[in-house]
PDB file of N, CA and C in Angstrom:
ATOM      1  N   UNK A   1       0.835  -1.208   0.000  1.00  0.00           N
ATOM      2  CA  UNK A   1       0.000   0.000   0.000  1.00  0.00           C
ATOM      3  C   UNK A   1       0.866   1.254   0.000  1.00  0.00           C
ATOM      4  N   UNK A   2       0.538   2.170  -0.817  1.00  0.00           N
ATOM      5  CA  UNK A   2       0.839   3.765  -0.436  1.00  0.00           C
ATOM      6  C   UNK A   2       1.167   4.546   0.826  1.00  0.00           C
ATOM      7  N   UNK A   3       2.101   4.958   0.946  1.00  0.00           N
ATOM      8  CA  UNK A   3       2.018   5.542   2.508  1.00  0.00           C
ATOM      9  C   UNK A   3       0.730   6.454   2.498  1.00  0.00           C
ATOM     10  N   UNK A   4       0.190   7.001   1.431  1.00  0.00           N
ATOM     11  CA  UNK A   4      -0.844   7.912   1.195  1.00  0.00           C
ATOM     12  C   UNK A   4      -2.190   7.087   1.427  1.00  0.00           C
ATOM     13  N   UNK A   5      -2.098   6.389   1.177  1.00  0.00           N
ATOM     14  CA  UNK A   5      -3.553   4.911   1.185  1.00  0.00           C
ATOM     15  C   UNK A   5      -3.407   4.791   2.912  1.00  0.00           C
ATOM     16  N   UNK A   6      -1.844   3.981   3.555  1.00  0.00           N
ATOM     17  CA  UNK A   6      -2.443   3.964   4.453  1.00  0.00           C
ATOM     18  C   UNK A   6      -2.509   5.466   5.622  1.00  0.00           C
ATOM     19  N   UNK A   7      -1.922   6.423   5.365  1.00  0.00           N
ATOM     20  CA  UNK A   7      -2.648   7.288   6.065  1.00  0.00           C
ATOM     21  C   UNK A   7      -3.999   7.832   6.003  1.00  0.00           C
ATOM     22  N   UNK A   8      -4.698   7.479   5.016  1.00  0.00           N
ATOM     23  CA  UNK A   8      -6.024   8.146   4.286  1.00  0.00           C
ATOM     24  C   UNK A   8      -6.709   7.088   5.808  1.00  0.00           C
ATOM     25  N   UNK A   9      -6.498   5.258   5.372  1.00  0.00           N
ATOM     26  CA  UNK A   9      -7.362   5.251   6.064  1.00  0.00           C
ATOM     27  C   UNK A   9      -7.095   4.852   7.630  1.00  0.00           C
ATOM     28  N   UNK A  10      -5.408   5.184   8.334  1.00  0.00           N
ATOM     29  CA  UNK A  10      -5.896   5.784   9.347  1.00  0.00           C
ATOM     30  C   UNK A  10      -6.785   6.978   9.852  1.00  0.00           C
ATOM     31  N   UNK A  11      -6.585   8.159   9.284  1.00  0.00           N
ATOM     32  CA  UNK A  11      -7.117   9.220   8.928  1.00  0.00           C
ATOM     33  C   UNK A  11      -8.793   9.040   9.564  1.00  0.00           C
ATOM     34  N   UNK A  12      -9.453   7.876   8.802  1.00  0.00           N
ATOM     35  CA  UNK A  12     -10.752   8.016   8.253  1.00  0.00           C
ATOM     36  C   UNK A  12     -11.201   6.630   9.575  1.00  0.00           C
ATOM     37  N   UNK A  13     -10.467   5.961   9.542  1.00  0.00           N
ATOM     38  CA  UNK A  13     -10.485   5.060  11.249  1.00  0.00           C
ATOM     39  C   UNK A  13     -10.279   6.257  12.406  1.00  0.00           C
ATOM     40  N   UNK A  14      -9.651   6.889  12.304  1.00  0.00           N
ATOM     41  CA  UNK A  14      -9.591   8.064  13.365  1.00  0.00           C
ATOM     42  C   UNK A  14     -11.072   8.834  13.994  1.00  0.00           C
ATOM     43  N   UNK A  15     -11.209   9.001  12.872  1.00  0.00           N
ATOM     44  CA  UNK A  15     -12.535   9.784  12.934  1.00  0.00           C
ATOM     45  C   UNK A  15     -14.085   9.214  13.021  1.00  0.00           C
ATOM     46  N   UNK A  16     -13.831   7.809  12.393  1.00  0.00           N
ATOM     47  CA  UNK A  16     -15.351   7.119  12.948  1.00  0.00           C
ATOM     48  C   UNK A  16     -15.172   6.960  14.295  1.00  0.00           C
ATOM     49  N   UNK A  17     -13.775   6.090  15.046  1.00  0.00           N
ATOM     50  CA  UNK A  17     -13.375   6.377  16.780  1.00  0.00           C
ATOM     51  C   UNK A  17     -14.276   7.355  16.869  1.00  0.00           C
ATOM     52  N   UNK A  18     -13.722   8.890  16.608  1.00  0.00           N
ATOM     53  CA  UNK A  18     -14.135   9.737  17.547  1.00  0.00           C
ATOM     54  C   UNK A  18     -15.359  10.016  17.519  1.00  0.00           C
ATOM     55  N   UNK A  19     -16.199  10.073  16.251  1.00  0.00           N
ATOM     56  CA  UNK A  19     -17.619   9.787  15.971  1.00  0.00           C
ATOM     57  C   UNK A  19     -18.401   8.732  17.051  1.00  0.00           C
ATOM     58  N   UNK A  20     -17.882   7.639  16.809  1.00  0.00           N
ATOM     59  CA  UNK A  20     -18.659   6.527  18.022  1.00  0.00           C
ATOM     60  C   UNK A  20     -18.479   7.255  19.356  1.00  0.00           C
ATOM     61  N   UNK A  21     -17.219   7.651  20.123  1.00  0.00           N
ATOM     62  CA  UNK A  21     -17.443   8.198  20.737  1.00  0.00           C
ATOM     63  C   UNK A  21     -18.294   9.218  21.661  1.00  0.00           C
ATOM     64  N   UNK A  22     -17.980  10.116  20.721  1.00  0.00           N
ATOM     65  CA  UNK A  22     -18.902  11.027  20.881  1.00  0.00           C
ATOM     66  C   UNK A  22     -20.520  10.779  20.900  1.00  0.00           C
ATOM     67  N   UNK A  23     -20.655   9.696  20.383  1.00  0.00           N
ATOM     68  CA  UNK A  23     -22.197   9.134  19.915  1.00  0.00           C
ATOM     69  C   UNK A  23     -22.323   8.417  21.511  1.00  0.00           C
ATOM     70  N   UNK A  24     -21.450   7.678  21.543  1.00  0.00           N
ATOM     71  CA  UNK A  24     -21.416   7.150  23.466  1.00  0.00           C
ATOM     72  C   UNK A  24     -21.351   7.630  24.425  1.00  0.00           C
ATOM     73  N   UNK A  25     -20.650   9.033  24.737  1.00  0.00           N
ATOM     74  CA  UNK A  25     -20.914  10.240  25.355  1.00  0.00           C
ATOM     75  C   UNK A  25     -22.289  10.474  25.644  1.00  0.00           C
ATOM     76  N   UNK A  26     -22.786  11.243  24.600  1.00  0.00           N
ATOM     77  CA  UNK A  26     -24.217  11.845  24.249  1.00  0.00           C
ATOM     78  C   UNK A  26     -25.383  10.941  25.105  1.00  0.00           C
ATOM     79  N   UNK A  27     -25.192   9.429  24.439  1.00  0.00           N
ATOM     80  CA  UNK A  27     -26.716   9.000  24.272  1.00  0.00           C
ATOM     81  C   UNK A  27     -26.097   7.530  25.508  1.00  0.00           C
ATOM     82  N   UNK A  28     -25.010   6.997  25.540  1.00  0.00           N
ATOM     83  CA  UNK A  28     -25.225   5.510  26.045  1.00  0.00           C
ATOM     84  C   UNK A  28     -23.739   5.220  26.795  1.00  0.00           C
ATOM     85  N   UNK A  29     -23.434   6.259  27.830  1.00  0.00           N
ATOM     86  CA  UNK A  29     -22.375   6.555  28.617  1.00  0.00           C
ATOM     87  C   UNK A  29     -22.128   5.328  29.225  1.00  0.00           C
ATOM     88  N   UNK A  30     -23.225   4.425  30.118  1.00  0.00           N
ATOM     89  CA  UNK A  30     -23.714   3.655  30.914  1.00  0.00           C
ATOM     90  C   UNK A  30     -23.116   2.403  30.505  1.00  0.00           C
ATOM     91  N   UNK A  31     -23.841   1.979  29.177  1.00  0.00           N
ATOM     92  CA  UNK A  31     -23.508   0.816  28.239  1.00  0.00           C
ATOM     93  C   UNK A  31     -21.958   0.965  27.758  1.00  0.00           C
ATOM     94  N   UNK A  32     -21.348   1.971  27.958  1.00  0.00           N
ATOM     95  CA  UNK A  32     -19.819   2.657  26.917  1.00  0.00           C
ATOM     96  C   UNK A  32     -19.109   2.256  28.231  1.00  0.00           C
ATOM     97  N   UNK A  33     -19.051   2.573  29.325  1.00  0.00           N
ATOM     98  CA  UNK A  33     -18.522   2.004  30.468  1.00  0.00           C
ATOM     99  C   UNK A  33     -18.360   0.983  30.798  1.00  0.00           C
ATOM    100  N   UNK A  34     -19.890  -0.028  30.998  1.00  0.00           N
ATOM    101  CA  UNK A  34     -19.911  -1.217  30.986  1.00  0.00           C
ATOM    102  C   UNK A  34     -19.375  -2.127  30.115  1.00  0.00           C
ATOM    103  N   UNK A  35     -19.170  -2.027  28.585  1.00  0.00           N
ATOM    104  CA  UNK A  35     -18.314  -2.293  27.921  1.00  0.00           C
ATOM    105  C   UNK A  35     -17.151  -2.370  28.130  1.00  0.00           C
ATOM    106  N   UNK A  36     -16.438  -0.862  28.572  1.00  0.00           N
ATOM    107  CA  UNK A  36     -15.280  -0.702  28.691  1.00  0.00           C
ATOM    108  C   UNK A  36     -14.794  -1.803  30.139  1.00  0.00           C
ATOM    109  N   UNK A  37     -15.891  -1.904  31.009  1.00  0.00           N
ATOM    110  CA  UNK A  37     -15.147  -2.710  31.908  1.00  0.00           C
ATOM    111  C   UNK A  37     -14.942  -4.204  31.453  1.00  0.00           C
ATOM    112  N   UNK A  38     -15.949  -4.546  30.847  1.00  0.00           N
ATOM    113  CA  UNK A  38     -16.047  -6.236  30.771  1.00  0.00           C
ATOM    114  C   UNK A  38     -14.835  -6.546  29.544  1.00  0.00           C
ATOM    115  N   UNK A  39     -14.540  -5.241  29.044  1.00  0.00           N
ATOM    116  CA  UNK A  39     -12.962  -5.330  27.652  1.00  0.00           C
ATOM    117  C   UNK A  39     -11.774  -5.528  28.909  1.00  0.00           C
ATOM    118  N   UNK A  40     -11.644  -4.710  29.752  1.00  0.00           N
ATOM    119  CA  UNK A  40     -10.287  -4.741  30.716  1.00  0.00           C
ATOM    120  C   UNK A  40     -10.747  -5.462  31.602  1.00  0.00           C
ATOM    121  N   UNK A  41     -11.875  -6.513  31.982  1.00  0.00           N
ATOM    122  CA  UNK A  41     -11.605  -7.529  32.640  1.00  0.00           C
ATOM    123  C   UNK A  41     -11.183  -8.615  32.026  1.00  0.00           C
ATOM    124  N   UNK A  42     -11.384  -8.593  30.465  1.00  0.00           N
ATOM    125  CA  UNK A  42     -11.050  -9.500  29.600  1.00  0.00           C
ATOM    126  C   UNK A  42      -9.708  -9.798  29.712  1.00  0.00           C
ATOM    127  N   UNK A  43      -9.015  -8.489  29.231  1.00  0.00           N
ATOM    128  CA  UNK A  43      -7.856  -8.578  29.354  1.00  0.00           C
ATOM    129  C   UNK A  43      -7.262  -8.880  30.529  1.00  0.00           C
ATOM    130  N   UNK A  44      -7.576  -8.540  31.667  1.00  0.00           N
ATOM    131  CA  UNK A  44      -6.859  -8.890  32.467  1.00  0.00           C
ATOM    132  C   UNK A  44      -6.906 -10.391  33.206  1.00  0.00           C
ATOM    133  N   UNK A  45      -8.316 -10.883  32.609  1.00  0.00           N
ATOM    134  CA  UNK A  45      -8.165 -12.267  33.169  1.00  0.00           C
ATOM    135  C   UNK A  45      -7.419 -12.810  32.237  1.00  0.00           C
ATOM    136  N   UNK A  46      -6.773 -12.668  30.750  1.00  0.00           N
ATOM    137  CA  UNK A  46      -5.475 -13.280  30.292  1.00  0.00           C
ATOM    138  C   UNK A  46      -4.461 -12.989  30.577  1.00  0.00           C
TER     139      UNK A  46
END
């Protein structure tokens, strides 16, 4: 790939992140947390 290809679509992965984000913020903080815990218990029970 292009260094131009793959920065485009870090670039464009960057920004849906911050999109979801922000969308989890807003509307489903609760569920975005709870997620986030049951991901780092994941990890940490490996």
């Amino acid at each position: 790939m292009d260094e131009q290809a793959v920065r485009l679509s870090l670039l464009i992965g960057t920004v849906i992140i911050f999109v979801m984000i922000s969308i989890f913020v807003k509307k489903k903080m609760r569920i975005f947390l709870a997620g986030l815990m049951v991901v780092c218990s994941c990890l940490h029970g490996e």
